[in-house]
PDB file of N, CA and C in Angstrom:
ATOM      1  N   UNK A   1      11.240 -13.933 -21.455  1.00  0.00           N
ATOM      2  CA  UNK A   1       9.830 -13.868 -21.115  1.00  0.00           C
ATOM      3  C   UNK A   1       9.597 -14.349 -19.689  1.00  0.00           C
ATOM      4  N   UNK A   2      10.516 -15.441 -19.302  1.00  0.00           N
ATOM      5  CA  UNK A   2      10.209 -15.851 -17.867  1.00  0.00           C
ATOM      6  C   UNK A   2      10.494 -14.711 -16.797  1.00  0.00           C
ATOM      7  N   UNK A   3      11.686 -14.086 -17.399  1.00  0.00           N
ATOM      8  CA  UNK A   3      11.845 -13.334 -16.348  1.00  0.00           C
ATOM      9  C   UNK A   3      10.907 -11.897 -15.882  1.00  0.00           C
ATOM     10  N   UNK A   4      10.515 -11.372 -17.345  1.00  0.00           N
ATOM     11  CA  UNK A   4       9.225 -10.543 -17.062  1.00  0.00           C
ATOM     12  C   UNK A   4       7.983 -10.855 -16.833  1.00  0.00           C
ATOM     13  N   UNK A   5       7.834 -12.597 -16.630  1.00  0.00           N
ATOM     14  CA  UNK A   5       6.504 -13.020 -15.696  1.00  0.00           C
ATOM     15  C   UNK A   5       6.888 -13.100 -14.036  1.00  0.00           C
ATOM     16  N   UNK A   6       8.322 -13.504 -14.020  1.00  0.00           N
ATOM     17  CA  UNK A   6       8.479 -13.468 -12.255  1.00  0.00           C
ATOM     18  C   UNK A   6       8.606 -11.586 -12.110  1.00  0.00           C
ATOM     19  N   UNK A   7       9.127 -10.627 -12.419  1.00  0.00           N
ATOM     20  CA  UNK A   7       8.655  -9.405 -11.991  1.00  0.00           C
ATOM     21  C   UNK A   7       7.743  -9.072 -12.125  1.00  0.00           C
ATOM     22  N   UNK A   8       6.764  -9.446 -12.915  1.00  0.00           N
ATOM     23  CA  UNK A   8       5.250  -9.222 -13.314  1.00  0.00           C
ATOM     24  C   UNK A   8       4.670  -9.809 -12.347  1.00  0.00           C
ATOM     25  N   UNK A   9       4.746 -10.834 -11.552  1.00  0.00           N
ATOM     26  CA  UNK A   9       4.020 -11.644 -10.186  1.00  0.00           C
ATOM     27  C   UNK A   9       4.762 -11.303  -9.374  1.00  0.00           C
ATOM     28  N   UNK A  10       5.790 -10.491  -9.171  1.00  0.00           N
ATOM     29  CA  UNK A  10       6.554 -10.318  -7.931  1.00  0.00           C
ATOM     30  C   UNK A  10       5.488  -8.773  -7.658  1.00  0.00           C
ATOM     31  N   UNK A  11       5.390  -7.912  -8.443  1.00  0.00           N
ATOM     32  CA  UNK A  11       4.950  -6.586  -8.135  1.00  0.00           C
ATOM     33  C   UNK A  11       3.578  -6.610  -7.734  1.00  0.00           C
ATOM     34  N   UNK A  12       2.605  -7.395  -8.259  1.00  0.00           N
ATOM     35  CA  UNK A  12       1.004  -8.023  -8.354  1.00  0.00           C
ATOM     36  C   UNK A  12       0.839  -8.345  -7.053  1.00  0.00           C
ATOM     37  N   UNK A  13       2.238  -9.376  -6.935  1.00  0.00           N
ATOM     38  CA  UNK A  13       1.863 -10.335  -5.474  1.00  0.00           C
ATOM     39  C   UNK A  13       2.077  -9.067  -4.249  1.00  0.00           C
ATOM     40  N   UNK A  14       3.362  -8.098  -4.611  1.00  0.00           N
ATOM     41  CA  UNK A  14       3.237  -7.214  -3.225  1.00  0.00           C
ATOM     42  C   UNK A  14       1.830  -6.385  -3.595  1.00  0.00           C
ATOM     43  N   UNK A  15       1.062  -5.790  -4.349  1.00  0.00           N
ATOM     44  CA  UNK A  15       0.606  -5.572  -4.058  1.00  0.00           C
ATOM     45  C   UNK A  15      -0.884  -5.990  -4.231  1.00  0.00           C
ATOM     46  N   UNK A  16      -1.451  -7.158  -4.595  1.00  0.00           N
ATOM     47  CA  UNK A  16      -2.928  -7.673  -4.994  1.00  0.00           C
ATOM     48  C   UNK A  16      -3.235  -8.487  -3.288  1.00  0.00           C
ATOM     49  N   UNK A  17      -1.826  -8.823  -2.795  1.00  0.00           N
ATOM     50  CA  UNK A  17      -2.651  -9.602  -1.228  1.00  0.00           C
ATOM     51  C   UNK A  17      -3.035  -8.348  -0.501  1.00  0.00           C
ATOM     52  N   UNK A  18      -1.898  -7.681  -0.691  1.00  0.00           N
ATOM     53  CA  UNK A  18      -2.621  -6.354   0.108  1.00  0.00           C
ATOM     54  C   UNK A  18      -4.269  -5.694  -0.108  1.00  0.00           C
ATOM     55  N   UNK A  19      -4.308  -5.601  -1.581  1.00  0.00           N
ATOM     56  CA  UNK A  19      -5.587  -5.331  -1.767  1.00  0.00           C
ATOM     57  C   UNK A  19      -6.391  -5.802  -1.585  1.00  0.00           C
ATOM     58  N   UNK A  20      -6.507  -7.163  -2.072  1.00  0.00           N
ATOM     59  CA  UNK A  20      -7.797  -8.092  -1.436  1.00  0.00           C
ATOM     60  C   UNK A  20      -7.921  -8.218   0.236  1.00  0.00           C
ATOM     61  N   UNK A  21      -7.129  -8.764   0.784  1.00  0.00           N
ATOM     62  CA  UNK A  21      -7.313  -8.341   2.106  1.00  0.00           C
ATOM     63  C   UNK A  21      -8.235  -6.766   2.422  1.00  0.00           C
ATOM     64  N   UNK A  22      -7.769  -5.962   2.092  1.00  0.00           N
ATOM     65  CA  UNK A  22      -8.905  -4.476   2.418  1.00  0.00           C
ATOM     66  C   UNK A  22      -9.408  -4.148   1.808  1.00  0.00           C
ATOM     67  N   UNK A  23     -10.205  -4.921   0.440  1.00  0.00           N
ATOM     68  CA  UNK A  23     -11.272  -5.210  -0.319  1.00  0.00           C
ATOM     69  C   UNK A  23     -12.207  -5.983   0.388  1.00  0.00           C
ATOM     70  N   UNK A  24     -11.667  -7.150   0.660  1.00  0.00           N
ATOM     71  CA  UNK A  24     -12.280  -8.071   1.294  1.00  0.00           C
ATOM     72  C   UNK A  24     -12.809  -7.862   3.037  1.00  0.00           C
ATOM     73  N   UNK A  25     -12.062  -6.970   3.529  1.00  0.00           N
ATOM     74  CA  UNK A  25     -12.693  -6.538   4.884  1.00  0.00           C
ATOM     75  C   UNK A  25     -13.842  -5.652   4.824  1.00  0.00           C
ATOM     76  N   UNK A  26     -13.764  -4.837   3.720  1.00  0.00           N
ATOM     77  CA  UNK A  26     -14.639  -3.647   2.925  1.00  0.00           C
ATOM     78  C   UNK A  26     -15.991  -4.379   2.710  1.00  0.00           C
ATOM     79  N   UNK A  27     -15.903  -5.766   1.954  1.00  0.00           N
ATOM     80  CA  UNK A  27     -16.917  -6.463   1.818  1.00  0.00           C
ATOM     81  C   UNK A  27     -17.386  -7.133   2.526  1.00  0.00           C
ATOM     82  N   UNK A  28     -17.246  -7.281   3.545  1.00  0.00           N
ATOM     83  CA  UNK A  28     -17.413  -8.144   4.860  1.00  0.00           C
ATOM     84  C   UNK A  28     -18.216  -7.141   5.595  1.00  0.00           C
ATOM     85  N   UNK A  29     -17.505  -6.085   5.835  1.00  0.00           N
ATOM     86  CA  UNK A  29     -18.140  -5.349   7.451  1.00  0.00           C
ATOM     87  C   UNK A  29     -18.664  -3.988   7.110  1.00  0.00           C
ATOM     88  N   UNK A  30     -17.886  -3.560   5.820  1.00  0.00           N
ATOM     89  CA  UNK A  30     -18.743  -2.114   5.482  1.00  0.00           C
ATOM     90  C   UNK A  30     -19.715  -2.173   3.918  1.00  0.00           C
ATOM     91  N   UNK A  31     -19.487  -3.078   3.548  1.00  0.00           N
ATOM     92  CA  UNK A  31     -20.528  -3.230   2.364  1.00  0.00           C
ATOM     93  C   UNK A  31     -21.570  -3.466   2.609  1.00  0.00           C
ATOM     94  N   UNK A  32     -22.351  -4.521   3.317  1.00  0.00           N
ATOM     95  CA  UNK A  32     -23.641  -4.656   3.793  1.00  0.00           C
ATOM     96  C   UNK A  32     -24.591  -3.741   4.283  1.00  0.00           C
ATOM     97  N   UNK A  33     -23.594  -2.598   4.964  1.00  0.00           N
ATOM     98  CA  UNK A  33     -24.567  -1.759   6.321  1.00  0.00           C
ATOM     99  C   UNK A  33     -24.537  -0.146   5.237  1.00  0.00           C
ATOM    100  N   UNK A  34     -24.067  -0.774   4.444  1.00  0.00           N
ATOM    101  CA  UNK A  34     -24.186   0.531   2.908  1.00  0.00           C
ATOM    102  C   UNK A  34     -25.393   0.157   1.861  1.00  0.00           C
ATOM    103  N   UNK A  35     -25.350   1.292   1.643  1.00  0.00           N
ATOM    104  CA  UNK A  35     -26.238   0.992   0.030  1.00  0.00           C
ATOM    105  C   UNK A  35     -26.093   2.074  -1.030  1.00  0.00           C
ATOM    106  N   UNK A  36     -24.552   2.567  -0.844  1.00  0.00           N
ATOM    107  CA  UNK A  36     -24.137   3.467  -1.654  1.00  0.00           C
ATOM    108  C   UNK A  36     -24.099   2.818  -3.002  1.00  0.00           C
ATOM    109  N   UNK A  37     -23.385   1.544  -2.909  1.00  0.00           N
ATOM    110  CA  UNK A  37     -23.051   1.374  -4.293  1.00  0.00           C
ATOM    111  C   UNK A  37     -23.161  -0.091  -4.859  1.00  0.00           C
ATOM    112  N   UNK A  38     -24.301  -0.342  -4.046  1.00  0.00           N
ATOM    113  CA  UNK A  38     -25.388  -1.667  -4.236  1.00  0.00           C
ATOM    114  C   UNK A  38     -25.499  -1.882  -5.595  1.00  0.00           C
ATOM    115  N   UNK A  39     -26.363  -0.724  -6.489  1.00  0.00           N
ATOM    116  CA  UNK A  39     -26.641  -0.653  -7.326  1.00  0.00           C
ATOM    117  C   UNK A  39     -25.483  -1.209  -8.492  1.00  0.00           C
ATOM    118  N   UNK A  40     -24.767  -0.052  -7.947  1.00  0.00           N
ATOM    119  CA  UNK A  40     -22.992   0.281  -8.815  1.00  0.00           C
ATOM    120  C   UNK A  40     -22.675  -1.810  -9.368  1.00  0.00           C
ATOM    121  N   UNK A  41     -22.745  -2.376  -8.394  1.00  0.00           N
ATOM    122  CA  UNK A  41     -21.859  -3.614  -8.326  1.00  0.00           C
ATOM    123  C   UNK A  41     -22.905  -4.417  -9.293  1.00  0.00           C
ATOM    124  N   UNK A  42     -24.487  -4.784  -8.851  1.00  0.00           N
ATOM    125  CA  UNK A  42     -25.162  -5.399  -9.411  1.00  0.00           C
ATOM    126  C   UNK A  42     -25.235  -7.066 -10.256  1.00  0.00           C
ATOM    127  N   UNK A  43     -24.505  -7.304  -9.660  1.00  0.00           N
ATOM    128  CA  UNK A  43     -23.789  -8.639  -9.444  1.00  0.00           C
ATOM    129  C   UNK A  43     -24.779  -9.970  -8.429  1.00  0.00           C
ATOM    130  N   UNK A  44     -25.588 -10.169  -9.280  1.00  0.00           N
ATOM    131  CA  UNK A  44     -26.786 -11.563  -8.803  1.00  0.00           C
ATOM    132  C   UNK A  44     -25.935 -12.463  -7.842  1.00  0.00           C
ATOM    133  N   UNK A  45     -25.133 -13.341  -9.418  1.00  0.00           N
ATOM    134  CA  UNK A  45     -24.386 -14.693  -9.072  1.00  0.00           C
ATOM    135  C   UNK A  45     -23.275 -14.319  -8.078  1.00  0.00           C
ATOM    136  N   UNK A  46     -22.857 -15.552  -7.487  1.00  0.00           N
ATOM    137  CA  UNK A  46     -21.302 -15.354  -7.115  1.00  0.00           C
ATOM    138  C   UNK A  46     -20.465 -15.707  -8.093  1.00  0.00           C
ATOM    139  N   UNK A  47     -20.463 -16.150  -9.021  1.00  0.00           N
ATOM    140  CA  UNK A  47     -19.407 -15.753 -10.086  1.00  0.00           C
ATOM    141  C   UNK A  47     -19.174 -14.284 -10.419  1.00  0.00           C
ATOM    142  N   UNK A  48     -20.279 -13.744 -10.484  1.00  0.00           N
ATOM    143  CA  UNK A  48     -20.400 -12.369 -11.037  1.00  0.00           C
ATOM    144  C   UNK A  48     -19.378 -11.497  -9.624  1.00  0.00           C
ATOM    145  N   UNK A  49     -19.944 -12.005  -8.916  1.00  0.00           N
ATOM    146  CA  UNK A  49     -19.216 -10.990  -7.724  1.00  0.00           C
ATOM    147  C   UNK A  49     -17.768 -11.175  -7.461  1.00  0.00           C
ATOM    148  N   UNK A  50     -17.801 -12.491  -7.605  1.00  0.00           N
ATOM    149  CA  UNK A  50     -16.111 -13.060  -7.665  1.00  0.00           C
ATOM    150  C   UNK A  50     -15.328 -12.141  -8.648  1.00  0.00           C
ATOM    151  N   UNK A  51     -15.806 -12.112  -9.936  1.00  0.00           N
ATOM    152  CA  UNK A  51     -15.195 -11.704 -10.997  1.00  0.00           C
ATOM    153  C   UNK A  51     -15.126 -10.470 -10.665  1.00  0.00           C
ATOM    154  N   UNK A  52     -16.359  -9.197 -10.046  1.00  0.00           N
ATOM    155  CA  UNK A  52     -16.481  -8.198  -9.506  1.00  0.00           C
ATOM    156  C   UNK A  52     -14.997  -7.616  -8.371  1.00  0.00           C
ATOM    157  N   UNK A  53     -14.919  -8.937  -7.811  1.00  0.00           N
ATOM    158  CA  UNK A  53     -14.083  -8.552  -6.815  1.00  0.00           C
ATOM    159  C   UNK A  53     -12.381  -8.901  -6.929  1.00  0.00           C
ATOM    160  N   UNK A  54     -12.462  -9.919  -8.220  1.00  0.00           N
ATOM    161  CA  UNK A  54     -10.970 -10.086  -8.590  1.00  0.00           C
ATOM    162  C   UNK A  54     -10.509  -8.522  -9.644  1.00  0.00           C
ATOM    163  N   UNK A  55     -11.625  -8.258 -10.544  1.00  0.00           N
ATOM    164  CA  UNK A  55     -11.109  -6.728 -10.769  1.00  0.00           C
ATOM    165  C   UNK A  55     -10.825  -5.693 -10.194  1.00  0.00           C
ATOM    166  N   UNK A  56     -12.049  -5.528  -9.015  1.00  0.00           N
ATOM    167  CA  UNK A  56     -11.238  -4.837  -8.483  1.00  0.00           C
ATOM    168  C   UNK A  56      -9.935  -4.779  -7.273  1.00  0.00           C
ATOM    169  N   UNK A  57      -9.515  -5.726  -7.725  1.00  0.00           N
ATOM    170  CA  UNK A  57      -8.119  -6.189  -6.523  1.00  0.00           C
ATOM    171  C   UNK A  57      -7.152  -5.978  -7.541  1.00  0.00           C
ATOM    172  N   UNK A  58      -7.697  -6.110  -8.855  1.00  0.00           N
ATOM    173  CA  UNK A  58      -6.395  -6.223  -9.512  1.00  0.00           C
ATOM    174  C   UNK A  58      -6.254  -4.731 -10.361  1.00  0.00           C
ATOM    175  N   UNK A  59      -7.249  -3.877 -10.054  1.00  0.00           N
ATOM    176  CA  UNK A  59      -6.970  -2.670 -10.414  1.00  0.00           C
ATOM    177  C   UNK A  59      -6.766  -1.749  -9.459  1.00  0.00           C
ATOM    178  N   UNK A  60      -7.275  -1.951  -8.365  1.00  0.00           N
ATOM    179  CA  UNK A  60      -6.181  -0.995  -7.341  1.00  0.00           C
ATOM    180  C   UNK A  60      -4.668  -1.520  -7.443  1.00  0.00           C
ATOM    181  N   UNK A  61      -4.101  -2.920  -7.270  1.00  0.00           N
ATOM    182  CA  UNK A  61      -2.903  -3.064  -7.291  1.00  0.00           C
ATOM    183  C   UNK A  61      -2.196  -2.995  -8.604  1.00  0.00           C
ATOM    184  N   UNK A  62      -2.649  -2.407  -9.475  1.00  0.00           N
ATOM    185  CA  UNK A  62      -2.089  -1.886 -10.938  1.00  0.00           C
ATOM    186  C   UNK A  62      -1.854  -0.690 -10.262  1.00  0.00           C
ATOM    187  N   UNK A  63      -2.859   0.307 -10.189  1.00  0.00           N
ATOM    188  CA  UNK A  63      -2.920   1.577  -9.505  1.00  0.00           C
ATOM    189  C   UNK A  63      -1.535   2.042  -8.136  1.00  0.00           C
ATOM    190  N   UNK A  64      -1.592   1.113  -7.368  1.00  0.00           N
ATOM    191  CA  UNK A  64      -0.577   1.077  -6.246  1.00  0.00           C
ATOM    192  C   UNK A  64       0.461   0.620  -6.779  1.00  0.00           C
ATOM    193  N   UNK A  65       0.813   0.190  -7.471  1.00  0.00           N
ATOM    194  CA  UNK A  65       2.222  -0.197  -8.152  1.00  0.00           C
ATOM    195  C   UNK A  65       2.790   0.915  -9.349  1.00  0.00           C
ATOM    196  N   UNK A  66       1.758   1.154  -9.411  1.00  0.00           N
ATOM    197  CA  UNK A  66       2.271   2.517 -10.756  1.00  0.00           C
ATOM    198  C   UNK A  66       2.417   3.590  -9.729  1.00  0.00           C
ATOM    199  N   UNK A  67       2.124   3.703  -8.528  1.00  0.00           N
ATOM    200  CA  UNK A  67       2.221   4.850  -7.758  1.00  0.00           C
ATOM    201  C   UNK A  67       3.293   4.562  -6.190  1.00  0.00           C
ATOM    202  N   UNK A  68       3.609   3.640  -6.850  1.00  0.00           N
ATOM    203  CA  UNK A  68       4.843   2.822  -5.758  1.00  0.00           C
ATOM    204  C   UNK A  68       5.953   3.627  -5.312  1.00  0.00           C
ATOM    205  N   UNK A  69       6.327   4.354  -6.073  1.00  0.00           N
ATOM    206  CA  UNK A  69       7.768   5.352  -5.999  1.00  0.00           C
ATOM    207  C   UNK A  69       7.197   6.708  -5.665  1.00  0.00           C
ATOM    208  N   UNK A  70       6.115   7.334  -5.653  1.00  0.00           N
ATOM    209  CA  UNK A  70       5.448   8.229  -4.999  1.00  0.00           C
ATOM    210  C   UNK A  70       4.946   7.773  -3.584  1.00  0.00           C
ATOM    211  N   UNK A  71       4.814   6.952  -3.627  1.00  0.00           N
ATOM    212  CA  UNK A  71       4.295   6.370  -2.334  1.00  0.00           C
ATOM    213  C   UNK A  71       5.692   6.207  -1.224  1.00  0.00           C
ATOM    214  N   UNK A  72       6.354   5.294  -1.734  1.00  0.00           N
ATOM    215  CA  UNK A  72       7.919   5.429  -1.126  1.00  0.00           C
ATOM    216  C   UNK A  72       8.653   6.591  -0.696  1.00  0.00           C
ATOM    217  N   UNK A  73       8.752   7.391  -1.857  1.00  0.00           N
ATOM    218  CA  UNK A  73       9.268   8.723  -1.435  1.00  0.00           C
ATOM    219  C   UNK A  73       8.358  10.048  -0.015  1.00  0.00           C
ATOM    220  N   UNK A  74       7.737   9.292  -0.633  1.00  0.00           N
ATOM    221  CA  UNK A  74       6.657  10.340   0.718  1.00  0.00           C
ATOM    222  C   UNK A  74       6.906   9.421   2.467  1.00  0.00           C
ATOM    223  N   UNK A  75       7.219   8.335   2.420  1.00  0.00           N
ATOM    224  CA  UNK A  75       7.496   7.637   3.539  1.00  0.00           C
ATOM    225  C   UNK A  75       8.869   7.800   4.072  1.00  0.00           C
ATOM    226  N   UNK A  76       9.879   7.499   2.493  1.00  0.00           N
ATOM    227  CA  UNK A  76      11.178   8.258   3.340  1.00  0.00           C
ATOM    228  C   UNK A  76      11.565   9.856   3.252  1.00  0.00           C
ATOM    229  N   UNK A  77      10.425  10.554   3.382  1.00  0.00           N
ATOM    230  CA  UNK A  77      10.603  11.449   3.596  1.00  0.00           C
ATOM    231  C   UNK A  77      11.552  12.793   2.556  1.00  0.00           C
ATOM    232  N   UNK A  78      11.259  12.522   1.538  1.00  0.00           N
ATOM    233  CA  UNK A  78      11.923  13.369   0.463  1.00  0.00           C
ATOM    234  C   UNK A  78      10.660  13.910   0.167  1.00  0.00           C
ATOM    235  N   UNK A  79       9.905  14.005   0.367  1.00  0.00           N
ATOM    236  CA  UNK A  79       8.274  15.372   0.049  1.00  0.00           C
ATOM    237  C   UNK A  79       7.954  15.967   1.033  1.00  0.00           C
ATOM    238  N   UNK A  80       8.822  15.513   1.930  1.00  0.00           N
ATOM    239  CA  UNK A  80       8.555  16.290   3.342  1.00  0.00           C
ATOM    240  C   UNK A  80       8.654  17.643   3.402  1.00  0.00           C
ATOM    241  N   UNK A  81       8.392  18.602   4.409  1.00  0.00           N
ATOM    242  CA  UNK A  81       8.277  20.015   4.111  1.00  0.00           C
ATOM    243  C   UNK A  81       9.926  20.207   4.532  1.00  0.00           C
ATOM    244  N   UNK A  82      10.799  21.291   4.481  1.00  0.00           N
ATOM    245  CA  UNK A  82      12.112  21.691   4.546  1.00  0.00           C
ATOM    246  C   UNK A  82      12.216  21.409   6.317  1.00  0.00           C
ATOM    247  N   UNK A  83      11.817  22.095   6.796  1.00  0.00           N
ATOM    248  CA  UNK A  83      11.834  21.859   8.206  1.00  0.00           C
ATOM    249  C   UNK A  83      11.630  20.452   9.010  1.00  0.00           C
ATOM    250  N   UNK A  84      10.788  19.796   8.266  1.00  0.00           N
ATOM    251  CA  UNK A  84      10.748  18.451   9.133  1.00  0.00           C
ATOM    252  C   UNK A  84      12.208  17.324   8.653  1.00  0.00           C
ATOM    253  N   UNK A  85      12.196  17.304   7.135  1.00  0.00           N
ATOM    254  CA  UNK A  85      13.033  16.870   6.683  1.00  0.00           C
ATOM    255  C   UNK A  85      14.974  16.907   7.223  1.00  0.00           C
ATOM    256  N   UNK A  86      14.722  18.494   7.716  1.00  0.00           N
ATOM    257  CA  UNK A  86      15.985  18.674   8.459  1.00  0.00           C
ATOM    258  C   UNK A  86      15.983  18.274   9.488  1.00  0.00           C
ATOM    259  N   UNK A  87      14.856  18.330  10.576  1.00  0.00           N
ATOM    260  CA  UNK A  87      14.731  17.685  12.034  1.00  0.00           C
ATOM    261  C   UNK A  87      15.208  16.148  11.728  1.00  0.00           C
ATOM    262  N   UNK A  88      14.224  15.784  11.261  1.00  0.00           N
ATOM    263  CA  UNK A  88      14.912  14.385  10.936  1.00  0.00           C
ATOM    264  C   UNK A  88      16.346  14.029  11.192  1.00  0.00           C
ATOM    265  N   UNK A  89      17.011  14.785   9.761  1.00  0.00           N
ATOM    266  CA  UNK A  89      18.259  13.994   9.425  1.00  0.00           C
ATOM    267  C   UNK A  89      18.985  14.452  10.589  1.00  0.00           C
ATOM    268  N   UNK A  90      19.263  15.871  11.422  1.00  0.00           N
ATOM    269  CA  UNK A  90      19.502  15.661  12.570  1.00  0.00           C
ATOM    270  C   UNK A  90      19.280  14.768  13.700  1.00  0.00           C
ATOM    271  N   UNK A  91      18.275  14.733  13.904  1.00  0.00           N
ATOM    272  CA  UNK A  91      17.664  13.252  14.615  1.00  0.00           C
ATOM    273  C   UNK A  91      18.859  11.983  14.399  1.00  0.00           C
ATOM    274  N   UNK A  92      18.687  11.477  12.787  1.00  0.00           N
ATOM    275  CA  UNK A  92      19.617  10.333  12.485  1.00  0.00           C
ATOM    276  C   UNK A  92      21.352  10.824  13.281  1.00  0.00           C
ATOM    277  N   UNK A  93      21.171  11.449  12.430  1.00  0.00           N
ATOM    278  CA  UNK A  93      23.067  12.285  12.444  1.00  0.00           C
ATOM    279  C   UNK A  93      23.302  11.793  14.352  1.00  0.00           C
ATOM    280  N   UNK A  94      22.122  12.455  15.094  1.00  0.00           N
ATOM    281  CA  UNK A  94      22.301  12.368  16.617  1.00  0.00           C
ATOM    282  C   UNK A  94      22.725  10.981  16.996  1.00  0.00           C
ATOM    283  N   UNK A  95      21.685  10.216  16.809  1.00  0.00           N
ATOM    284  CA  UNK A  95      21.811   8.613  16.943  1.00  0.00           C
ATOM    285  C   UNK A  95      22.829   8.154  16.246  1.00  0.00           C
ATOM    286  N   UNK A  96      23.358   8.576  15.702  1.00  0.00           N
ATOM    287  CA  UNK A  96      24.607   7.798  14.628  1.00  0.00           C
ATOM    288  C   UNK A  96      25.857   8.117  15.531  1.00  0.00           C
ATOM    289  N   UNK A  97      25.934   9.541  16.231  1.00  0.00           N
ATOM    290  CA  UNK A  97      26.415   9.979  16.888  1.00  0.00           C
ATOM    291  C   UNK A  97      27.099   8.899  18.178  1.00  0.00           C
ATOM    292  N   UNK A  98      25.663   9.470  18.439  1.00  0.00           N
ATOM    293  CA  UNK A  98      25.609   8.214  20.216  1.00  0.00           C
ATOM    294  C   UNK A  98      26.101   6.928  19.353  1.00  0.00           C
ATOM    295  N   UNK A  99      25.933   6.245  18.979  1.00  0.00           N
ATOM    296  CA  UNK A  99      25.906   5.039  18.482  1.00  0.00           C
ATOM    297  C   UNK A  99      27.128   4.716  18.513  1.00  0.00           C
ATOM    298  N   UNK A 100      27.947   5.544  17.394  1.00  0.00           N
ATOM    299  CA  UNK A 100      29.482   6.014  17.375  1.00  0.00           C
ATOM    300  C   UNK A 100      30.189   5.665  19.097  1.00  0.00           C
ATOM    301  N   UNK A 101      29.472   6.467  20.040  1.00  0.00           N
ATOM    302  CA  UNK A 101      29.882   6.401  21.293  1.00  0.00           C
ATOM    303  C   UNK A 101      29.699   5.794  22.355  1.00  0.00           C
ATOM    304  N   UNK A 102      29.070   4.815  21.928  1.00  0.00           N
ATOM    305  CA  UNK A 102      28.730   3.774  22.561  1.00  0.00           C
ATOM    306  C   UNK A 102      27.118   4.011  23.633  1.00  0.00           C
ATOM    307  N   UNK A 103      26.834   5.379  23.133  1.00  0.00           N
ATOM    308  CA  UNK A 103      25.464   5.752  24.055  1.00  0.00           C
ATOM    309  C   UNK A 103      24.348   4.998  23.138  1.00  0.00           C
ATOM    310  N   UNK A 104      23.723   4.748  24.019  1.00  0.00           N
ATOM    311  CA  UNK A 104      22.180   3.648  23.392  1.00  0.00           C
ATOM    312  C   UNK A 104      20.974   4.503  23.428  1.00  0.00           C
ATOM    313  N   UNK A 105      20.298   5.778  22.703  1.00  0.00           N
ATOM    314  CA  UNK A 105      19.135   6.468  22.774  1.00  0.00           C
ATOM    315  C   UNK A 105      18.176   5.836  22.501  1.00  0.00           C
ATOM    316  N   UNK A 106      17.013   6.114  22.936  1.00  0.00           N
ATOM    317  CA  UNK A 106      16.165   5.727  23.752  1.00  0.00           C
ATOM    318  C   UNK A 106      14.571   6.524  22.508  1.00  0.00           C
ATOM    319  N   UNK A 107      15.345   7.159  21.907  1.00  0.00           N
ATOM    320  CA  UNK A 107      14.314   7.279  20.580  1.00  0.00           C
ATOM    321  C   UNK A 107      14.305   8.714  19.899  1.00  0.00           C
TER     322      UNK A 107
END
């Protein structure tokens, strides 16, 4: 059980600081000058809003963690279209090349 609470707070923690952080900027600088979804939240107290705002931190980072390996794969480039995907690994192959030969590229 311990060990499926430290992967259970290891996955939360990468991704719930992330969320609150751009929850929390959301609520800071673009929530006020809105009134899209004033209503939506309706949250008097600051408990209420607290609680408002720990759900939703902790349901985008449910959301981003269940979509973690889609997310990954699209960064290293395995959804990429055929053509870019090959530029690429040429690209690497090049630099691995030089590298091999002591040439230092430049990008």
């Amino acid at each position: 059980m311990s060990e499926f609470l430290k992967t259970l707070w290891g996955k939360l923690y990468a991704w719930a600081l992330p969320s609150a952080l751009a929850i929390g900027a959301y609520w800071l600088f673009v929530y006020p000058k809105t009134t899209v979804f004033h209503g939506l939240v309706g949250a008097d107290s600051e408990v209420s809003r607290a609680g408002v705002f720990a759900a939703t931190t902790a349901t985008i980072a449910f959301c981003l963690n269940a979509l973690s390996m889609p997310l990954y794969r699209v960064l290293e480039g395995y959804y990429w279209p055929r053509w870019l995907r090959e530029r690429g690994s040429a690209r690497q192959r090049r630099r691995k090349r030089e590298l091999q030969q002591g040439i230092v590229g430049t990008g």
